[in-house]
PDB file of N, CA and C in Angstrom:
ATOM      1  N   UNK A   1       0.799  -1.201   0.000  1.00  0.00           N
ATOM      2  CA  UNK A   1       0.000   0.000   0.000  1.00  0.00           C
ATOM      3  C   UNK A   1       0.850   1.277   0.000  1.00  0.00           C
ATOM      4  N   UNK A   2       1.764   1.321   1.053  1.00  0.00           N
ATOM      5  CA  UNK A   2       3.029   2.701   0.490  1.00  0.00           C
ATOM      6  C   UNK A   2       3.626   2.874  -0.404  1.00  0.00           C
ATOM      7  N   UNK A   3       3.882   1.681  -1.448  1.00  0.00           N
ATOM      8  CA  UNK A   3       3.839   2.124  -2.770  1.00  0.00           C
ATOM      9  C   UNK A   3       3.078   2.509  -3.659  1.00  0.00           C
ATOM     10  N   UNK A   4       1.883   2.117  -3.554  1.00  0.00           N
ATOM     11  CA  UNK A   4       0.959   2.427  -4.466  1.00  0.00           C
ATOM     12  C   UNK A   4       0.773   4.027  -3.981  1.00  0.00           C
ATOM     13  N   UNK A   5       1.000   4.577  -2.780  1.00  0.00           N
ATOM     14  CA  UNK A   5       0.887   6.103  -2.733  1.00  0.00           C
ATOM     15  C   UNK A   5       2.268   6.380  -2.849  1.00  0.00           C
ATOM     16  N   UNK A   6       3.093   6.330  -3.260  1.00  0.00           N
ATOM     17  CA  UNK A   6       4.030   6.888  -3.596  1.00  0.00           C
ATOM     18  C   UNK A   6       3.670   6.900  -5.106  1.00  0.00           C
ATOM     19  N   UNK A   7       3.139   6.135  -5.418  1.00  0.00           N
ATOM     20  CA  UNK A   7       2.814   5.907  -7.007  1.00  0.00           C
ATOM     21  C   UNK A   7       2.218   6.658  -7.572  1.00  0.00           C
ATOM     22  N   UNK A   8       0.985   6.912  -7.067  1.00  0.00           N
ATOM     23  CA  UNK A   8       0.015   7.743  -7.275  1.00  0.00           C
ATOM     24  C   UNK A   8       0.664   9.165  -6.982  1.00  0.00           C
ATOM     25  N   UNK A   9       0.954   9.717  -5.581  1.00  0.00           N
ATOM     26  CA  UNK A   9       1.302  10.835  -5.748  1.00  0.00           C
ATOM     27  C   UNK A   9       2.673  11.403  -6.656  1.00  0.00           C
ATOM     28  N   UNK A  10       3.817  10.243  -7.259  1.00  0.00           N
ATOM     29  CA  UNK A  10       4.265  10.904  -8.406  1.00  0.00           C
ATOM     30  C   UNK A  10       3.620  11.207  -9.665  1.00  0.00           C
ATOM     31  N   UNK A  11       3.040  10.355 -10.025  1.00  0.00           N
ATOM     32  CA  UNK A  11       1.554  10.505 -11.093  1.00  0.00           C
ATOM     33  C   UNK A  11       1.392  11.403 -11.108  1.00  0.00           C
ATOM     34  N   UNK A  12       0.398  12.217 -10.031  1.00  0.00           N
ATOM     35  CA  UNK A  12       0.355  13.656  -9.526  1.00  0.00           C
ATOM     36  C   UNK A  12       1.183  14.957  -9.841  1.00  0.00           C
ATOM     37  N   UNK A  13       2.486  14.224  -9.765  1.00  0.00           N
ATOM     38  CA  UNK A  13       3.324  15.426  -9.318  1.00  0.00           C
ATOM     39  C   UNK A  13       3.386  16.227 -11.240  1.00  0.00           C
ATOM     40  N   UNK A  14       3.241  14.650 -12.350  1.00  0.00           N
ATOM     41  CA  UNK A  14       3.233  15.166 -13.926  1.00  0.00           C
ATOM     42  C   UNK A  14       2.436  16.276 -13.952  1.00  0.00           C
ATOM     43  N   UNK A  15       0.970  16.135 -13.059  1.00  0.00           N
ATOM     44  CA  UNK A  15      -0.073  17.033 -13.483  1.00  0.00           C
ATOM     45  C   UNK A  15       0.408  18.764 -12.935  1.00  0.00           C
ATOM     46  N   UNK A  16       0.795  19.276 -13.850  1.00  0.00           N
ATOM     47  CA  UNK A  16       1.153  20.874 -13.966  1.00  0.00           C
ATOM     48  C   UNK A  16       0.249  21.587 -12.975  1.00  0.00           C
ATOM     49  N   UNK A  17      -0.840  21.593 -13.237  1.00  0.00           N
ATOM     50  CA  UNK A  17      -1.521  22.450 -12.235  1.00  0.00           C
ATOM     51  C   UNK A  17      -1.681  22.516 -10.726  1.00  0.00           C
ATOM     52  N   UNK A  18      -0.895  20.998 -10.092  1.00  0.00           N
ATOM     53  CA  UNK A  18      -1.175  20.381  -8.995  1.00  0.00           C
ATOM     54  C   UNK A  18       0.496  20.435  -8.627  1.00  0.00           C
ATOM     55  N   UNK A  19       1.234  20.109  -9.384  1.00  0.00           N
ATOM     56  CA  UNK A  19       2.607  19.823  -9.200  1.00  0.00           C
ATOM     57  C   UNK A  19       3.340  20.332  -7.563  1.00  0.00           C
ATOM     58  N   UNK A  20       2.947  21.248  -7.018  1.00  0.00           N
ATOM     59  CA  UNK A  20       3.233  22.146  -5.647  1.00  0.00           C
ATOM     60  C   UNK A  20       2.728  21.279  -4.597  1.00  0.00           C
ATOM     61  N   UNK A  21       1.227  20.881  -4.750  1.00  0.00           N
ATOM     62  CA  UNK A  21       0.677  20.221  -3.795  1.00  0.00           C
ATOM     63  C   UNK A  21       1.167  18.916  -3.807  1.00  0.00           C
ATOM     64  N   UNK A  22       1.381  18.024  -4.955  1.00  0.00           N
ATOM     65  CA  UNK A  22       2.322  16.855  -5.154  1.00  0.00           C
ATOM     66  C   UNK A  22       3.477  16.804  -4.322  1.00  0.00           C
ATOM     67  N   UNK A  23       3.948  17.744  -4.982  1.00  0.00           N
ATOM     68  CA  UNK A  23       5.461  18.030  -4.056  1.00  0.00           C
ATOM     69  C   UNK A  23       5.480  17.401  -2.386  1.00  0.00           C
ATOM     70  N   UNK A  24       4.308  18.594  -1.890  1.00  0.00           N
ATOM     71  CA  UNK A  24       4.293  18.724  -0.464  1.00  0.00           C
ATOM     72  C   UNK A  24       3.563  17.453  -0.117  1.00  0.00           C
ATOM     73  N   UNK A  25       3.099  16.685  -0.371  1.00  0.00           N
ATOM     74  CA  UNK A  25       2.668  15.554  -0.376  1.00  0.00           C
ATOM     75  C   UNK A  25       3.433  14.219  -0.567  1.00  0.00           C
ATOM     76  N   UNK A  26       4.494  14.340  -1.381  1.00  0.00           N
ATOM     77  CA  UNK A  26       5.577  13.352  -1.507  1.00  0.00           C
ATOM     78  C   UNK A  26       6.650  13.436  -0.144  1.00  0.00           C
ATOM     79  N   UNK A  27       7.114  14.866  -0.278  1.00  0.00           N
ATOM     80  CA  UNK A  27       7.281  15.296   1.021  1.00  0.00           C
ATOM     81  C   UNK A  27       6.970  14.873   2.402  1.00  0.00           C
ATOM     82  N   UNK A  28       6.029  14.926   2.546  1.00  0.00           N
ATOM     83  CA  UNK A  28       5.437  14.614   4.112  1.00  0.00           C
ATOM     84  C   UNK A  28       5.155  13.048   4.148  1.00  0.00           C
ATOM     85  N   UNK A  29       4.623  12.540   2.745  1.00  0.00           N
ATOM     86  CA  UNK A  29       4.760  10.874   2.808  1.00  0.00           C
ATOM     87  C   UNK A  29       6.270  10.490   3.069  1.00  0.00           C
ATOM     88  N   UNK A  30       6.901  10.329   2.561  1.00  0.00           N
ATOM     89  CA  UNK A  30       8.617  10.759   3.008  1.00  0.00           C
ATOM     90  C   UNK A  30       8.877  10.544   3.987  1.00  0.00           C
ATOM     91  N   UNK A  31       7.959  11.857   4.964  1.00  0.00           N
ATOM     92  CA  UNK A  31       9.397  11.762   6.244  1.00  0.00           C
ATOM     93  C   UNK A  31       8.330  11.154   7.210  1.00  0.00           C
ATOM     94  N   UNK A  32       6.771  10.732   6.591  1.00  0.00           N
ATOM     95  CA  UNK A  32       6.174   9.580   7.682  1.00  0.00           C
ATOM     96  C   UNK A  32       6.840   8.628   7.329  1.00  0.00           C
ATOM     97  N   UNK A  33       6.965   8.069   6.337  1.00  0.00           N
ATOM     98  CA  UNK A  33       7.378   6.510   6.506  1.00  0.00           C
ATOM     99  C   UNK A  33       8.976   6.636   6.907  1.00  0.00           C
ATOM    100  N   UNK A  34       9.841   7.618   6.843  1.00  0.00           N
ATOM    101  CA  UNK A  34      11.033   7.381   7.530  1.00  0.00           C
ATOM    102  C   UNK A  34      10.597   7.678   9.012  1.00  0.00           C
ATOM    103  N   UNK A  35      10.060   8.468   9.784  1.00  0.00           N
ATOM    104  CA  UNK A  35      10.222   8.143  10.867  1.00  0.00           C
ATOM    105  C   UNK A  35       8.977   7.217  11.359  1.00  0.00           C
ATOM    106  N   UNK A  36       7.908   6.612  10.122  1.00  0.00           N
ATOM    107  CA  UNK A  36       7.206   5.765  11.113  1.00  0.00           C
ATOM    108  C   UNK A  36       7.874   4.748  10.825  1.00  0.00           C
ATOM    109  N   UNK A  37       9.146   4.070   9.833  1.00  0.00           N
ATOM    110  CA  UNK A  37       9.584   2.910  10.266  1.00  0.00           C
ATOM    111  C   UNK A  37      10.770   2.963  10.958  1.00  0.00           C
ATOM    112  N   UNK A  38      11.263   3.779  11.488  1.00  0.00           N
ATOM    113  CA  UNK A  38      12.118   4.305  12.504  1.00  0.00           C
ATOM    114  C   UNK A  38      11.709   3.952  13.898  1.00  0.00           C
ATOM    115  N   UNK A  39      10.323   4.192  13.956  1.00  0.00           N
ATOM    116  CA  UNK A  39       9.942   4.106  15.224  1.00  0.00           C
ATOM    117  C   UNK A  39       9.282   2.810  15.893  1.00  0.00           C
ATOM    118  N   UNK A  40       9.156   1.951  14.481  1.00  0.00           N
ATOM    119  CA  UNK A  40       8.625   0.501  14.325  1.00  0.00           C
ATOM    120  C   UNK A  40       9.476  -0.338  14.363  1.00  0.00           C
ATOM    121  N   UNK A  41      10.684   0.135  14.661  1.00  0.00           N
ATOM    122  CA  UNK A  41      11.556  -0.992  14.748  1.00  0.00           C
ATOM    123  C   UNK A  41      12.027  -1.182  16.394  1.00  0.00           C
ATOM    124  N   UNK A  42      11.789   0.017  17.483  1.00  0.00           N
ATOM    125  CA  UNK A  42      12.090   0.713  18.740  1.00  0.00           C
ATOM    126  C   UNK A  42      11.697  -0.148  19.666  1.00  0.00           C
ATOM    127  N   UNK A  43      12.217  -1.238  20.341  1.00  0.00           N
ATOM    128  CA  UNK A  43      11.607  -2.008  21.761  1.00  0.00           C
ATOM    129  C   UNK A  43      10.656  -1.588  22.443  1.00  0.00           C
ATOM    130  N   UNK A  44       9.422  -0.737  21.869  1.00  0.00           N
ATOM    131  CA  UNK A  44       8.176  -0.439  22.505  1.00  0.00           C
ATOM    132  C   UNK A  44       7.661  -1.285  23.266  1.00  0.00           C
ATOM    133  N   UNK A  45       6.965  -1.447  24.395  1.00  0.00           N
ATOM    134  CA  UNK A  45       6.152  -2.600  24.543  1.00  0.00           C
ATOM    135  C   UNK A  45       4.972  -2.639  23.722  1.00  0.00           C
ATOM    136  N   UNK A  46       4.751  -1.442  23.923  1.00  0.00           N
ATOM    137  CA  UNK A  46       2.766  -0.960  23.005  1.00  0.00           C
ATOM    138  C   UNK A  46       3.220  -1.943  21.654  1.00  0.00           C
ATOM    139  N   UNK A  47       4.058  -2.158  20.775  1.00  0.00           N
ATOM    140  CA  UNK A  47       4.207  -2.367  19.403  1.00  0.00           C
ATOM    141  C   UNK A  47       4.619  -3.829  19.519  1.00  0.00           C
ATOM    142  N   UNK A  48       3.803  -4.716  18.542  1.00  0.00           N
ATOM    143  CA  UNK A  48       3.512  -6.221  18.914  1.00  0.00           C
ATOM    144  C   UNK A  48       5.102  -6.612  18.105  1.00  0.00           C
ATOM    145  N   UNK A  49       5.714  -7.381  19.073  1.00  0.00           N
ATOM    146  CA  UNK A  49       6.838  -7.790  18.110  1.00  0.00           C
ATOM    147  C   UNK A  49       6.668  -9.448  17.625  1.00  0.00           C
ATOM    148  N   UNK A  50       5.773  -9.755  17.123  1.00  0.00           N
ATOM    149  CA  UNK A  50       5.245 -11.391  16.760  1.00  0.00           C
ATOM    150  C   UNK A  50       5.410 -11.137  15.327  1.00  0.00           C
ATOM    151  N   UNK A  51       5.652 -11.876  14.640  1.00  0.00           N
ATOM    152  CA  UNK A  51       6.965 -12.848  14.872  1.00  0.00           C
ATOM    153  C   UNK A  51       8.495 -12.234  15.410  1.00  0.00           C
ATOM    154  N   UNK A  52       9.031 -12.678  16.120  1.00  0.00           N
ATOM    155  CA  UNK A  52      10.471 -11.730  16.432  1.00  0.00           C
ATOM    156  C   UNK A  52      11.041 -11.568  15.384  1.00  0.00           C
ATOM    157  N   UNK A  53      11.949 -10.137  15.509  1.00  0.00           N
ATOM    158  CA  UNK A  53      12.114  -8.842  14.818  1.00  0.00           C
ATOM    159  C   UNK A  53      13.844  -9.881  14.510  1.00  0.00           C
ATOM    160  N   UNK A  54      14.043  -9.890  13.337  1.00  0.00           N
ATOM    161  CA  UNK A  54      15.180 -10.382  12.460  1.00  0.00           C
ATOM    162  C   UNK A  54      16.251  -9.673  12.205  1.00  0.00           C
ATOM    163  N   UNK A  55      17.543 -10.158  11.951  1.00  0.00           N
ATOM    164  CA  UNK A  55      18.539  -8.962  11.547  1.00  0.00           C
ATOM    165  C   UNK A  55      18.302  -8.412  10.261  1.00  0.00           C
ATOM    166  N   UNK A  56      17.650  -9.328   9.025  1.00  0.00           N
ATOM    167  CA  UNK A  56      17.105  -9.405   7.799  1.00  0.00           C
ATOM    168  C   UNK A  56      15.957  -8.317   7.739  1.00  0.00           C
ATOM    169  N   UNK A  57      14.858  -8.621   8.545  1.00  0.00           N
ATOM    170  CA  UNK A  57      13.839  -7.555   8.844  1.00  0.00           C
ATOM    171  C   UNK A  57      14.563  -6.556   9.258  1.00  0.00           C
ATOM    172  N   UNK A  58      15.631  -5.884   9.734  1.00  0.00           N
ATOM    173  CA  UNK A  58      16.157  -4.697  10.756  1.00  0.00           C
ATOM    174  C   UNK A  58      16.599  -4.068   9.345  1.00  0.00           C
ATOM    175  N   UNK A  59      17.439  -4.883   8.356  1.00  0.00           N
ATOM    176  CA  UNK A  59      17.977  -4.431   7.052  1.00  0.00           C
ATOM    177  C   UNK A  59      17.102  -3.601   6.026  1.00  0.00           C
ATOM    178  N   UNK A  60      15.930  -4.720   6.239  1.00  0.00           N
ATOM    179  CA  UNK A  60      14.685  -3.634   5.161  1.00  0.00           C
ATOM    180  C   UNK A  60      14.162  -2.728   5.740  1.00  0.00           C
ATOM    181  N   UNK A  61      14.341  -2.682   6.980  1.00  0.00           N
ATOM    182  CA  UNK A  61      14.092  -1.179   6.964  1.00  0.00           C
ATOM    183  C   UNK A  61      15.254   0.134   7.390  1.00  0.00           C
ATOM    184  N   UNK A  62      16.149  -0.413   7.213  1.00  0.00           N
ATOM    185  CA  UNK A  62      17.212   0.485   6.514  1.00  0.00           C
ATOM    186  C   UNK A  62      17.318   0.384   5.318  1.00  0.00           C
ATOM    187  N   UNK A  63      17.087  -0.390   4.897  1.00  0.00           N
ATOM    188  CA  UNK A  63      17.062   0.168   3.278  1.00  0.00           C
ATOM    189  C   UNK A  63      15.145   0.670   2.472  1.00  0.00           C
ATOM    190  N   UNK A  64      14.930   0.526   3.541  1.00  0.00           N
ATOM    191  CA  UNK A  64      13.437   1.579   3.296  1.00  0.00           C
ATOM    192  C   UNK A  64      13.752   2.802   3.701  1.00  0.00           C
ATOM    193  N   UNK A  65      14.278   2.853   4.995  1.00  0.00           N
ATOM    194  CA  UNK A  65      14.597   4.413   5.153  1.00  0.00           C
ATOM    195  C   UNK A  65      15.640   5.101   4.100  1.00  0.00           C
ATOM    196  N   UNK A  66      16.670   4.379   3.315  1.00  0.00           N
ATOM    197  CA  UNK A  66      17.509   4.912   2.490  1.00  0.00           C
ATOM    198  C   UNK A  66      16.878   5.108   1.369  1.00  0.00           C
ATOM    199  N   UNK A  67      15.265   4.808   1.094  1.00  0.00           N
ATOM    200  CA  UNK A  67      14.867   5.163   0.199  1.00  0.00           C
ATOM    201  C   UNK A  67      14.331   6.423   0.681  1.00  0.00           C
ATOM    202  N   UNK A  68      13.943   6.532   1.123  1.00  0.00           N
ATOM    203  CA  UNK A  68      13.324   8.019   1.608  1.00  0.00           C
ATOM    204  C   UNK A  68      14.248   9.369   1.633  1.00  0.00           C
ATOM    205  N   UNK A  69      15.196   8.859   2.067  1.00  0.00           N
ATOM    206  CA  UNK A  69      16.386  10.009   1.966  1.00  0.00           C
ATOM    207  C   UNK A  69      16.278  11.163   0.820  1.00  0.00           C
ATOM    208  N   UNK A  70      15.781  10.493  -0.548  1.00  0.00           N
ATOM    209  CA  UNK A  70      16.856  11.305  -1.284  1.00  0.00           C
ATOM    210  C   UNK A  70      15.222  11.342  -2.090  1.00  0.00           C
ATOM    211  N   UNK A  71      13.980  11.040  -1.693  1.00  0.00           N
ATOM    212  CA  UNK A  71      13.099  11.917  -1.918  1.00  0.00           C
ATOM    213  C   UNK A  71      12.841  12.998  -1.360  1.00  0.00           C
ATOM    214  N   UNK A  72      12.940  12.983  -0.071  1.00  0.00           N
ATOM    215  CA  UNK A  72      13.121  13.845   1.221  1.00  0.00           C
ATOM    216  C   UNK A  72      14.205  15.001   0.234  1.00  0.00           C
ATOM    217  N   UNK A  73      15.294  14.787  -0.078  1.00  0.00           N
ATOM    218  CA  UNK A  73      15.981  15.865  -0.443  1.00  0.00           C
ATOM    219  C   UNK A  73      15.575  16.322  -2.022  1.00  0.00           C
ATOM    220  N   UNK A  74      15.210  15.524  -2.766  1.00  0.00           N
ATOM    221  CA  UNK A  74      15.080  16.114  -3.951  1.00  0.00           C
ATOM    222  C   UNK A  74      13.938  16.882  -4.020  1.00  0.00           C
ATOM    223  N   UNK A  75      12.782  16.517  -2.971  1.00  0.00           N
ATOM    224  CA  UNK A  75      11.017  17.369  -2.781  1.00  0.00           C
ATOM    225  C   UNK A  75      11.405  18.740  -2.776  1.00  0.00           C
ATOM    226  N   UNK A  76      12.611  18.620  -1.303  1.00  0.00           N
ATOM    227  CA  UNK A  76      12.904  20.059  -0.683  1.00  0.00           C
ATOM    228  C   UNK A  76      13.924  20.872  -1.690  1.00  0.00           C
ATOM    229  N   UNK A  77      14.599  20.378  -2.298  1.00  0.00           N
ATOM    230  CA  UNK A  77      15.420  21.432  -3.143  1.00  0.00           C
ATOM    231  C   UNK A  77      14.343  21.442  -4.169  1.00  0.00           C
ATOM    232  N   UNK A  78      13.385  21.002  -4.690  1.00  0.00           N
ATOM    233  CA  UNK A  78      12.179  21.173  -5.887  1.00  0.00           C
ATOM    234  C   UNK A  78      11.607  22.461  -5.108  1.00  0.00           C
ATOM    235  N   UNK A  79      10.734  22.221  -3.759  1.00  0.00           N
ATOM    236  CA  UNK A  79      10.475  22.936  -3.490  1.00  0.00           C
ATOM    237  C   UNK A  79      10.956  24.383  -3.412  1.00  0.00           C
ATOM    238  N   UNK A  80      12.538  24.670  -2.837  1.00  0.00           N
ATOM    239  CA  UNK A  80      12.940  25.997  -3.178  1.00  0.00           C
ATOM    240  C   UNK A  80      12.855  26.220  -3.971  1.00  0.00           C
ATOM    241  N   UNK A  81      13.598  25.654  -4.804  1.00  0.00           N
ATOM    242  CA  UNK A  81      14.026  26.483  -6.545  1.00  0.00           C
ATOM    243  C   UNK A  81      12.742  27.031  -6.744  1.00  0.00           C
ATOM    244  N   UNK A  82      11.469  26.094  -6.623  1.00  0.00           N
ATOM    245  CA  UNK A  82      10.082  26.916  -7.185  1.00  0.00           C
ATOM    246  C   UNK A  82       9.701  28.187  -6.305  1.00  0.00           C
ATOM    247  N   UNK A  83      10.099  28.356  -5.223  1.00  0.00           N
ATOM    248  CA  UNK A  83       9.701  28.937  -4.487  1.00  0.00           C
ATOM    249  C   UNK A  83      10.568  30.392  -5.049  1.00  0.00           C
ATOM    250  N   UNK A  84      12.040  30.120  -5.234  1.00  0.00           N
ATOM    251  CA  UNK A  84      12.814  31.467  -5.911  1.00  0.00           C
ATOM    252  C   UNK A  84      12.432  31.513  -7.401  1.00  0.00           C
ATOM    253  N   UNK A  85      12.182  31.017  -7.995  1.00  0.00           N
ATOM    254  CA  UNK A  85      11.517  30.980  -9.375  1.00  0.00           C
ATOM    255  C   UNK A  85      10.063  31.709  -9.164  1.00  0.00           C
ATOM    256  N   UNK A  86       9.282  31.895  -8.205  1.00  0.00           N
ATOM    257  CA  UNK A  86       7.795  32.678  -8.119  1.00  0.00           C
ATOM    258  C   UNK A  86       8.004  34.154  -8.048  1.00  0.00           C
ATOM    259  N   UNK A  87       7.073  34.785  -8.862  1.00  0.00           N
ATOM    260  CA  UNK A  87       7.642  35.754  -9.415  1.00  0.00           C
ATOM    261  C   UNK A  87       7.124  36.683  -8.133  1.00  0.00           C
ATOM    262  N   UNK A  88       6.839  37.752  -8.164  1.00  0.00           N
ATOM    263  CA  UNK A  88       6.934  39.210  -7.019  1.00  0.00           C
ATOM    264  C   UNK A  88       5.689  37.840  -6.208  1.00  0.00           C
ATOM    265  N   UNK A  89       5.569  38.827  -4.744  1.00  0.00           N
ATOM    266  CA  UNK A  89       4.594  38.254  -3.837  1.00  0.00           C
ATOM    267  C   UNK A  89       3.218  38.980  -4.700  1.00  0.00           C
ATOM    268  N   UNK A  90       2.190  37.420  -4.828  1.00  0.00           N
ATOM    269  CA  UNK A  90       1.193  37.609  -5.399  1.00  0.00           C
ATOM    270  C   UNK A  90      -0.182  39.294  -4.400  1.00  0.00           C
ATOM    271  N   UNK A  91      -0.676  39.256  -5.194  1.00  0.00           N
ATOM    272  CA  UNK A  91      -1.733  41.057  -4.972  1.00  0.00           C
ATOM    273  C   UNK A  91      -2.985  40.170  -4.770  1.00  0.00           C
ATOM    274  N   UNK A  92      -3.550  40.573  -4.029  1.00  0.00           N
ATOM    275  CA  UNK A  92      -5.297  40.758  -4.300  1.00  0.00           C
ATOM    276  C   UNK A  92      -5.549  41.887  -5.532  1.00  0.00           C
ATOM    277  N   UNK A  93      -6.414  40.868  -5.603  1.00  0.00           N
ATOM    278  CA  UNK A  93      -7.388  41.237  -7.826  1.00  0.00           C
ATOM    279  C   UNK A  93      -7.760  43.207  -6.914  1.00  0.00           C
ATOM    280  N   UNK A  94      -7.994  42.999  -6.038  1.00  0.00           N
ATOM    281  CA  UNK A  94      -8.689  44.591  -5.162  1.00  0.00           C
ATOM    282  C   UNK A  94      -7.550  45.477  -4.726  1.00  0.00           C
ATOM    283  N   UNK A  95      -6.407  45.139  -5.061  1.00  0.00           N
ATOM    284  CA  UNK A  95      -5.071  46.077  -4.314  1.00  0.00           C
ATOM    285  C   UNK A  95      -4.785  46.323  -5.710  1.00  0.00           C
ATOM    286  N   UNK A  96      -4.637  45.405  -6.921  1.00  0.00           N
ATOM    287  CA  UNK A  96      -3.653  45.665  -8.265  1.00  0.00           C
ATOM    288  C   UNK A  96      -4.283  47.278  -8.885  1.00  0.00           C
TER     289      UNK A  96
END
């Protein structure tokens, strides 16, 4: 299922008119699943550890979190550049 929204919201991100909200949305999916499998791996008691937690299982999710990394960074440098690329601070239609 976290792929299929990662899926979908790059899909998203093609559509021009939406592309910003994509962004911020890839974004924040991002840094939930890095820190919610960060925090799923943590000797909680609350968090059921059945079947016991593997060195194999400990791996995929370091290498789930290393996927996240470098969406995490490419969202946020997308995000600036667009942000210095927007032209003067937008007017109300009643001030222009």
């Amino acid at each position: 299922m976290p792929s299929l929204l990662t899926l979908v919201l790059t899909v998203l991100w093609f559509v021009r008119p939406i592309r910003r909200g994509a962004t911020w949305a890839l974004l924040a999916w991002a840094w939930i699943s890095l820190i919610g499998g960060a925090i799923s791996v943590l000797p909680i008691e609350i968090l059921p550890f059945r079947p016991v937690q593997t060195l194999e299982h400990y791996g995929f999710h370091v290498l789930y979190a290393a996927t996240q990394v470098p969406l995490i960074l490419v969202t946020t440098l997308w995000l600036r550049d667009e942000r210095r690329r927007d032209p003067a601070p937008r007017t109300r239609p009643d001030e222009a």
